[in-house]
Protein backbone atom coordinates (compact mmCIF):
# COMPACT_ATOMS: atom_id res chain seq x y z
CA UNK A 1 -62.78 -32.21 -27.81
CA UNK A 2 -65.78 -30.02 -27.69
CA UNK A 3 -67.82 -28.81 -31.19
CA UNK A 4 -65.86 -25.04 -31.09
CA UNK A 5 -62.20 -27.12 -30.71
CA UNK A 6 -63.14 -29.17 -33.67
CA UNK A 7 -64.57 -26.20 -35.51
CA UNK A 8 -60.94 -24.02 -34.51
CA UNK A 9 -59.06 -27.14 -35.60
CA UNK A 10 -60.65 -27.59 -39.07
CA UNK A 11 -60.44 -23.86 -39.74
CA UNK A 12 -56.66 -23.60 -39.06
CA UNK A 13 -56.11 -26.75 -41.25
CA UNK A 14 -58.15 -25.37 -43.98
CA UNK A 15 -56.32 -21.93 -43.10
CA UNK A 16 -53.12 -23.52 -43.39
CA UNK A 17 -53.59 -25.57 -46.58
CA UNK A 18 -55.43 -22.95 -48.76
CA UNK A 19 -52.44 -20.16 -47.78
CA UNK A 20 -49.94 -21.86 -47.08
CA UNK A 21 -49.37 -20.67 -43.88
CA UNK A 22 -47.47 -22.67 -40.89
CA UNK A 23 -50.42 -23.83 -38.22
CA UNK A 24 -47.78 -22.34 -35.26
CA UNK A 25 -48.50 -18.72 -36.47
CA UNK A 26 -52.69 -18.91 -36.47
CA UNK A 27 -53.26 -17.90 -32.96
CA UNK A 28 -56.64 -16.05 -31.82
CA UNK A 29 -54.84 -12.96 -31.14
CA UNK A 30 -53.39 -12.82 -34.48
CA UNK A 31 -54.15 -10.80 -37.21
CA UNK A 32 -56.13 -12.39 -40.21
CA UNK A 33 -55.19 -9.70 -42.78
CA UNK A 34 -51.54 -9.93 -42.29
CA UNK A 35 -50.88 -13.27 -41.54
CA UNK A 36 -52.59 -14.74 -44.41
CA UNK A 37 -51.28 -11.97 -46.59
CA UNK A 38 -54.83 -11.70 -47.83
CA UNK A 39 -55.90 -9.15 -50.72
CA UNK A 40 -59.19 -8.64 -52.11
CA UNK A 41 -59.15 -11.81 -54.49
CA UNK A 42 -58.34 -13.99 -51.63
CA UNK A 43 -60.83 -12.70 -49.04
CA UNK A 44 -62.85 -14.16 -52.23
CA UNK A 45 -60.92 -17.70 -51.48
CA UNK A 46 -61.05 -17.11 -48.06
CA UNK A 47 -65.06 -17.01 -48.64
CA UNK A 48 -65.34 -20.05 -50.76
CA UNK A 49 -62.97 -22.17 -48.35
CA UNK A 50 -65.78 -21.05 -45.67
CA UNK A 51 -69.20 -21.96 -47.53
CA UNK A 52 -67.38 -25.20 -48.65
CA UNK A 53 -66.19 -26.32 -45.33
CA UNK A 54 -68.84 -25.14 -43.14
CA UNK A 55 -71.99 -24.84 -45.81
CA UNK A 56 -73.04 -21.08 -44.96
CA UNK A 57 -73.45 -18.26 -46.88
CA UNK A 58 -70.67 -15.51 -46.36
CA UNK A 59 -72.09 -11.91 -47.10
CA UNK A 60 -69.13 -8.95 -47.99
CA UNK A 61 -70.30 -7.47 -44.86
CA UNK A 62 -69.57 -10.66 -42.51
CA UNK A 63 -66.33 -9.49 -42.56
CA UNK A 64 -66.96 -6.01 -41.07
CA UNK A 65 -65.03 -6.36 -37.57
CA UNK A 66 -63.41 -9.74 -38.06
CA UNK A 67 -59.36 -8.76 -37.66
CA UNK A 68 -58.32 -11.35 -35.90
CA UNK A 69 -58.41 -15.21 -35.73
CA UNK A 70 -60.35 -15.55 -32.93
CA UNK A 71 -63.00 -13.23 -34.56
CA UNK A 72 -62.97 -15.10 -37.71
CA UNK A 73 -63.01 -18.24 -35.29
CA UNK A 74 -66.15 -16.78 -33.27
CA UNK A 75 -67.83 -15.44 -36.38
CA UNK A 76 -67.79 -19.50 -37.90
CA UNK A 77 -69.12 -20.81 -34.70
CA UNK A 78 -71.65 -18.98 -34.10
CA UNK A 79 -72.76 -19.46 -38.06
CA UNK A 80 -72.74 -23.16 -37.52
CA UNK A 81 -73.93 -22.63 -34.28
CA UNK A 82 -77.18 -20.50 -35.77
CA UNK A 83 -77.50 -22.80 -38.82
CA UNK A 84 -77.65 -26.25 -36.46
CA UNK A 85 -80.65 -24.46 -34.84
CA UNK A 86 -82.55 -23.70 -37.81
């Protein structure tokens, strides 16, 4: 399993716990929003679950253009990917 499959894998867990959401419906071309049922206090969740899983800072803006999973899931990697090469 490469580093992105691992990353994926821990985010739909996390995904799944924290919203109670079944793992089947977290696909890449599903939307984030409306799948999670998020509002604005759990984009705040959604943010916390992030820097404590992944230890990044999440700006408000981050979130500009992320809709769907596989946004949210290439927005994370390339975080980690950034912070690993600091």
């Amino acid at each position: 399993m490469t580093q992105n499959e691992q990353i994926i894998k821990k985010i739909n867990h996390f995904l799944s716990e924290e919203f109670e959401v079944d793992k089947a419906r977290i696909t890449p071309e599903g939307n984030l929003k409306d799948i999670l049922e998020l509002d604005s206090l759990d984009y705040i969740d959604l943010v916390v679950v992030i820097e404590n899983n992944f230890s990044f800072k999440v700006k408000p803006e981050d979130f500009t253009g992320i809709t769907t999973f596989g946004d949210f899931y290439n927005y994370v990697i390339s975080r980690v990917n950034s912070k690993e090469m600091a």
